[in-house]
C-alpha atoms as a PDB file:
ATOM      1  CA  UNK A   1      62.555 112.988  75.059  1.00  0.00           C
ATOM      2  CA  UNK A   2      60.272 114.218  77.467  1.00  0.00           C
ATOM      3  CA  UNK A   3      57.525 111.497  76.157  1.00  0.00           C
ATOM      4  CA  UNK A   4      60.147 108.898  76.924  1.00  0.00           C
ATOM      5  CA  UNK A   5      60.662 109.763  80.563  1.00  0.00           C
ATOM      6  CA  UNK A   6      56.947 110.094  81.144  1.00  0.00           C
ATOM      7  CA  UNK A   7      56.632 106.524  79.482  1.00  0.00           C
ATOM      8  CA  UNK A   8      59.208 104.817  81.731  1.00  0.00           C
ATOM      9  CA  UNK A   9      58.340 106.811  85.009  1.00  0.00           C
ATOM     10  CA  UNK A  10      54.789 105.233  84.059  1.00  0.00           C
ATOM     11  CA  UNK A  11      56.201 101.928  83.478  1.00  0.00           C
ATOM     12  CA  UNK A  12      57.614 101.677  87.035  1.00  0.00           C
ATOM     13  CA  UNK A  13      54.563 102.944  89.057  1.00  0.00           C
ATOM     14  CA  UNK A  14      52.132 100.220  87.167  1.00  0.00           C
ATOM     15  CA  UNK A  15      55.005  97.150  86.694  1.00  0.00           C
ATOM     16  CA  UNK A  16      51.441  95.441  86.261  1.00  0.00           C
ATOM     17  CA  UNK A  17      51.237  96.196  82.796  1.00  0.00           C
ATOM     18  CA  UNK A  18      54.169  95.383  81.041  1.00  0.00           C
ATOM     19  CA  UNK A  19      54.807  92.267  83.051  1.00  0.00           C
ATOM     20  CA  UNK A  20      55.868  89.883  80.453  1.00  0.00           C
ATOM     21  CA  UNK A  21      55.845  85.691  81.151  1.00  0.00           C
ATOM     22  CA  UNK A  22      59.121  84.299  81.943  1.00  0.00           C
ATOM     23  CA  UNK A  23      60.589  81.878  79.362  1.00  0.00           C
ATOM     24  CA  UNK A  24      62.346  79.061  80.619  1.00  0.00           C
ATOM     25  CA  UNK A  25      64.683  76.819  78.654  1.00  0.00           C
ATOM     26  CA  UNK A  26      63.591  74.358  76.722  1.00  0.00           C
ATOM     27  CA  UNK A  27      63.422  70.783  78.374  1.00  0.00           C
ATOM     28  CA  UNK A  28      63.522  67.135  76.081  1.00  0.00           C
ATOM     29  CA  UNK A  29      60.563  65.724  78.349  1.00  0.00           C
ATOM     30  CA  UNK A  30      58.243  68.387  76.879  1.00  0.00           C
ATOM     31  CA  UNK A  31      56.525  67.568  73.544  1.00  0.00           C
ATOM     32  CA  UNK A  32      55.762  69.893  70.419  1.00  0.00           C
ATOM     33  CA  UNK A  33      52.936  69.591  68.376  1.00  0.00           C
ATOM     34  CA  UNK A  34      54.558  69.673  64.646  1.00  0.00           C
ATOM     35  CA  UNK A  35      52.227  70.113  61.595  1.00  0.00           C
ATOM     36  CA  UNK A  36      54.049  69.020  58.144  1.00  0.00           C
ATOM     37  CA  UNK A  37      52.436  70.229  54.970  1.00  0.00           C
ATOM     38  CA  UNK A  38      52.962  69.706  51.359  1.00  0.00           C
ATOM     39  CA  UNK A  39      50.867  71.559  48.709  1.00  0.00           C
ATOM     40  CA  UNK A  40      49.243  67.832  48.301  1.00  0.00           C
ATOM     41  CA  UNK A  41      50.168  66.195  51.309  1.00  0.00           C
ATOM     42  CA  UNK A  42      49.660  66.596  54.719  1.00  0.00           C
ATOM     43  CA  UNK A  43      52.644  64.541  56.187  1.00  0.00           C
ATOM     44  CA  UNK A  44      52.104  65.517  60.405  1.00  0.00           C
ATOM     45  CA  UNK A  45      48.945  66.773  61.226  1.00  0.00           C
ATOM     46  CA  UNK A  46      49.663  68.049  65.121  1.00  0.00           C
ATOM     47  CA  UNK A  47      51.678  65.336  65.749  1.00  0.00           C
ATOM     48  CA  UNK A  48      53.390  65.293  69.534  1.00  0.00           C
ATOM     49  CA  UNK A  49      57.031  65.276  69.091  1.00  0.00           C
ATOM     50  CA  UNK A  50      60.224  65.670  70.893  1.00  0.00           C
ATOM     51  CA  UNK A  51      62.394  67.347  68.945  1.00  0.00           C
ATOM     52  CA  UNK A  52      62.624  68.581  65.319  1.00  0.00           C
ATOM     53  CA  UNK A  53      65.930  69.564  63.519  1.00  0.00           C
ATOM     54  CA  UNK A  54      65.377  71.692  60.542  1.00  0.00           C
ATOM     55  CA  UNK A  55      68.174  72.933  57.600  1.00  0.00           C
ATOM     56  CA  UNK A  56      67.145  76.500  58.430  1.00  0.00           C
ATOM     57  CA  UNK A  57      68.812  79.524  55.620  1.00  0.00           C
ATOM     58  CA  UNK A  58      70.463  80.630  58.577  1.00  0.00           C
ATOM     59  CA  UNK A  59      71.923  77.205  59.731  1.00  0.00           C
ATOM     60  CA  UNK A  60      71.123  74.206  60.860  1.00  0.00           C
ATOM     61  CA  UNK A  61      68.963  73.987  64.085  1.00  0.00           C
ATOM     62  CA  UNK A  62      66.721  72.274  66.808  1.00  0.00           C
ATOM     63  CA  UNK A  63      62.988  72.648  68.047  1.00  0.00           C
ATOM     64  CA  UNK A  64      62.016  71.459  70.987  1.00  0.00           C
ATOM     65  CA  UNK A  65      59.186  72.730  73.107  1.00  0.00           C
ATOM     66  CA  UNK A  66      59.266  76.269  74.238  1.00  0.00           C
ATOM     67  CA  UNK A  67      61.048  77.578  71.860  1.00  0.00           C
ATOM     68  CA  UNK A  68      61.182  80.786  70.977  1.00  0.00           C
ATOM     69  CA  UNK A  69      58.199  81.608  68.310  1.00  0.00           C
ATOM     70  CA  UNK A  70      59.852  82.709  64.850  1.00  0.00           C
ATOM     71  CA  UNK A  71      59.880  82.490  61.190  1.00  0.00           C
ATOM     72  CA  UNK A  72      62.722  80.554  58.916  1.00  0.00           C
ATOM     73  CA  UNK A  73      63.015  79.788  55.658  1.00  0.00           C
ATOM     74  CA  UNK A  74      64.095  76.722  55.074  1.00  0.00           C
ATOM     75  CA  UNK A  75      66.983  76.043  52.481  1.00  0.00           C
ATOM     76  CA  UNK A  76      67.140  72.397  50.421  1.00  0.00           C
ATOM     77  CA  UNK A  77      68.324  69.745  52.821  1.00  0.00           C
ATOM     78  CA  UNK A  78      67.151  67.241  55.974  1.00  0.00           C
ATOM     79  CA  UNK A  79      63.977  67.686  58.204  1.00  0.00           C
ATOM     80  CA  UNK A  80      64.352  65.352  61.308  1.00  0.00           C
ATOM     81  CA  UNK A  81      61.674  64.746  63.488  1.00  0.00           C
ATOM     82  CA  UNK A  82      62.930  62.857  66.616  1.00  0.00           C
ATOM     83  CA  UNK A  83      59.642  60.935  68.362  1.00  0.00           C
ATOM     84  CA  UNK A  84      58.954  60.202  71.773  1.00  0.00           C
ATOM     85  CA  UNK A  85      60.074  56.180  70.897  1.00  0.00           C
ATOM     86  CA  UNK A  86      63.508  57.369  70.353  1.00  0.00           C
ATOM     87  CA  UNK A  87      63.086  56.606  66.769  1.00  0.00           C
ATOM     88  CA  UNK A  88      63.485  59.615  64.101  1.00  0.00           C
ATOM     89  CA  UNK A  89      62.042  59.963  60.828  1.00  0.00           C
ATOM     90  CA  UNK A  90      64.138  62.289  58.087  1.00  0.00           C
ATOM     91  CA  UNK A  91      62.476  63.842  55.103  1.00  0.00           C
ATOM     92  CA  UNK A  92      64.143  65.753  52.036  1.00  0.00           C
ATOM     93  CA  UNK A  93      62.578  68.626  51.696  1.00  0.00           C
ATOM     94  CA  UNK A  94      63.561  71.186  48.402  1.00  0.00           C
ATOM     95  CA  UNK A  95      62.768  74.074  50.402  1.00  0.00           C
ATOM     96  CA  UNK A  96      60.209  76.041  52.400  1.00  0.00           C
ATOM     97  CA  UNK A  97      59.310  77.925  55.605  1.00  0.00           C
ATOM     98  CA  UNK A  98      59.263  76.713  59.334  1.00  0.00           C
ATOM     99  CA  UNK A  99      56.767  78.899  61.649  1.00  0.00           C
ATOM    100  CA  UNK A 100      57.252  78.111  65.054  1.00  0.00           C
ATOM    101  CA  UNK A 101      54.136  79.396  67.359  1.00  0.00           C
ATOM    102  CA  UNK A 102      53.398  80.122  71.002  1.00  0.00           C
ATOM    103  CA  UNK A 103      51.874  77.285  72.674  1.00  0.00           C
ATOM    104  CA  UNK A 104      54.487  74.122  71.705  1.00  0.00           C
ATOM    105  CA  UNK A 105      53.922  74.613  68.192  1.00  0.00           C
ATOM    106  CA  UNK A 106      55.981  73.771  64.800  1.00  0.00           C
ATOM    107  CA  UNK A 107      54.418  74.087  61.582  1.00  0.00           C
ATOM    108  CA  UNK A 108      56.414  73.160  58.360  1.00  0.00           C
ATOM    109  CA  UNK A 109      55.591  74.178  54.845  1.00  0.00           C
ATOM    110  CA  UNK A 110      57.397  72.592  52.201  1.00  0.00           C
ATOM    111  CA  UNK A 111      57.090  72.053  48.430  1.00  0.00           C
ATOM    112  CA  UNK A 112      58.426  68.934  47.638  1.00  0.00           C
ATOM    113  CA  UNK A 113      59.692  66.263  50.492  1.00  0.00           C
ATOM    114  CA  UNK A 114      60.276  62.373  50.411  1.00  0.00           C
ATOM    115  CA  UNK A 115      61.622  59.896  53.113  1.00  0.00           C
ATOM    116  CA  UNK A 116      65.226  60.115  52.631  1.00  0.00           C
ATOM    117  CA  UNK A 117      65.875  55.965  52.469  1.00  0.00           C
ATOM    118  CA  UNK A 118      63.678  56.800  49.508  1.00  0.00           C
ATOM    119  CA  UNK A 119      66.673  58.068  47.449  1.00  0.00           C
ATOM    120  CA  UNK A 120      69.537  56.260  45.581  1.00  0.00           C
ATOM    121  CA  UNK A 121      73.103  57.299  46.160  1.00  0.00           C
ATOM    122  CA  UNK A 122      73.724  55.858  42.448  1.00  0.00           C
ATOM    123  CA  UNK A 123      71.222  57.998  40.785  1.00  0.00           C
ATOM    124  CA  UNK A 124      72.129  60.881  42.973  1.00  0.00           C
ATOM    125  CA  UNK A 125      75.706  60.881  41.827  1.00  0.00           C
ATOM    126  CA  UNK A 126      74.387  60.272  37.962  1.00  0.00           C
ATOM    127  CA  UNK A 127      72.015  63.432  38.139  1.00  0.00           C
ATOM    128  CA  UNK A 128      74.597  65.676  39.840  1.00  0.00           C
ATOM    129  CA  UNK A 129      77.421  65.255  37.355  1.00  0.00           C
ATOM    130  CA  UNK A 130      74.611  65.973  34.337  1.00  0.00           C
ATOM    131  CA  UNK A 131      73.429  69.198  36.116  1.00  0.00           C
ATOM    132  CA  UNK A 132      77.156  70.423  36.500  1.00  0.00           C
ATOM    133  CA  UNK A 133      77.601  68.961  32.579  1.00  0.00           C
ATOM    134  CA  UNK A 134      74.838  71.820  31.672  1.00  0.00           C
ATOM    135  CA  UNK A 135      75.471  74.102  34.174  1.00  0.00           C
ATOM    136  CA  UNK A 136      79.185  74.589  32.909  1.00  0.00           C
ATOM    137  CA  UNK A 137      77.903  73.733  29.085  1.00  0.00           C
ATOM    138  CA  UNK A 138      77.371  76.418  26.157  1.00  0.00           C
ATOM    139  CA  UNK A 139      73.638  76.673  26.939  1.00  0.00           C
ATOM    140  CA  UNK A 140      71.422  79.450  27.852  1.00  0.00           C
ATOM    141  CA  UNK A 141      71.439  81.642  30.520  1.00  0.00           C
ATOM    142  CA  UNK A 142      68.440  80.407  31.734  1.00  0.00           C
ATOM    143  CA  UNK A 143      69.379  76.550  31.246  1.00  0.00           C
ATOM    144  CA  UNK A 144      72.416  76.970  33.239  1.00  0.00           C
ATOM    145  CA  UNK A 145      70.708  78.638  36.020  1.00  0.00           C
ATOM    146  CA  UNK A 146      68.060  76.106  36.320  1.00  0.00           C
ATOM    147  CA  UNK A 147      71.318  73.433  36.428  1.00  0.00           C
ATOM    148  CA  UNK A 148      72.977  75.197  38.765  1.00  0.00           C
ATOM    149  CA  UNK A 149      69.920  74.980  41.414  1.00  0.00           C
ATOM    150  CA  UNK A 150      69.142  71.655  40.590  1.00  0.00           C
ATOM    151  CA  UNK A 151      72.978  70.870  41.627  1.00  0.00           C
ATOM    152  CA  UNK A 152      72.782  72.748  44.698  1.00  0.00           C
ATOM    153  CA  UNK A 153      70.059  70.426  45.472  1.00  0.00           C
ATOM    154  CA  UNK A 154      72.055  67.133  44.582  1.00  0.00           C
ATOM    155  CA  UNK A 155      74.858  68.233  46.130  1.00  0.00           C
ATOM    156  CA  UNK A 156      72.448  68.705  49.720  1.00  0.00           C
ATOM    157  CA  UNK A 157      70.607  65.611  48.965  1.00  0.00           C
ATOM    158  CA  UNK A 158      74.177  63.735  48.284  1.00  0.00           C
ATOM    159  CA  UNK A 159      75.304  65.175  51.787  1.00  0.00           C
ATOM    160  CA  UNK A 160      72.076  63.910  53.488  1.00  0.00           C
ATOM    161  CA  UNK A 161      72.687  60.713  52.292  1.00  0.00           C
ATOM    162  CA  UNK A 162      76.372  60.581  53.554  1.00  0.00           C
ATOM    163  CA  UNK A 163      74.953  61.440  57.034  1.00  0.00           C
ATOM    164  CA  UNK A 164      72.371  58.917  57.086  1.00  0.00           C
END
């Protein structure tokens, strides 16, 4: 305890060294530099952006410059990357992890994305009632696990689409 109080006592005769840079809140006229890679792909390569939205495991959420650095992992759903034209551009991605770094920042690793007007609502629909066919089916273990991701991702894919 006594290493504590000598510690703080410290801390307030030399504010000096632990003087930490205010962060202010982010503002839409700033740009962040987004990097988008794909195991064979690079999709952004420090790009200036505006804004990116990102289906974050934790929820959905917006980047814009100055953010706070961090880590996500990204869950099956829509990347939207909103450019300085006003224009956006939205990718599927299955999955992946978002690093956000110091300095206006963003860099996305994914292993599978696609433009989402690349998709078709008809063979969306087709492919998610199969996966739930073998996912409820007499199969293996194994088979109905695999069925039951691939309709999680359907089922995120079909929602992008009806948000389009």
């Amino acid at each position: 305890m006594a290493s504590l109080r000598l510690a703080t006592s410290a801390a307030r005769r030399v504010p000096s060294l632990f003087h930490a840079t205010r962060r202010g809140y982010a503002e839409a006229s700033d740009k962040i530099q987004l990097s988008m890679a794909l195991p064979h792909q690079s999709i952004f390569s420090s790009t200036d952006v505006v804004q990116v939205n990102v289906c974050a495991a934790t929820g959905d959420m917006g980047i814009l410059a100055n953010h706070v650095p961090s880590v996500e992992p990204l869950r099956p759903g829509v990347v939207e990357v909103i450019e300085s034209a006003g224009g956006s551009k939205k990718w599927f991605i299955s999955g992946g992890f978002a690093t956000v770094h110091p300095n206006n920042k963003l860099t996305i690793n994914a292993v599978e994305a696609a433009p989402l007007e690349d998709f078709s609502v008809e063979s969306i629909r087709t492919n998610l009632q199969e996966a739930l066919r073998v996912a409820s089916g007499n199969g293996t273990e194994e088979d109905k696990l695999e069925a039951r991701i691939e309709a999680e991702v359907y089922e995120s894919l079909q929602h992008a689409l009806g948000s389009k």
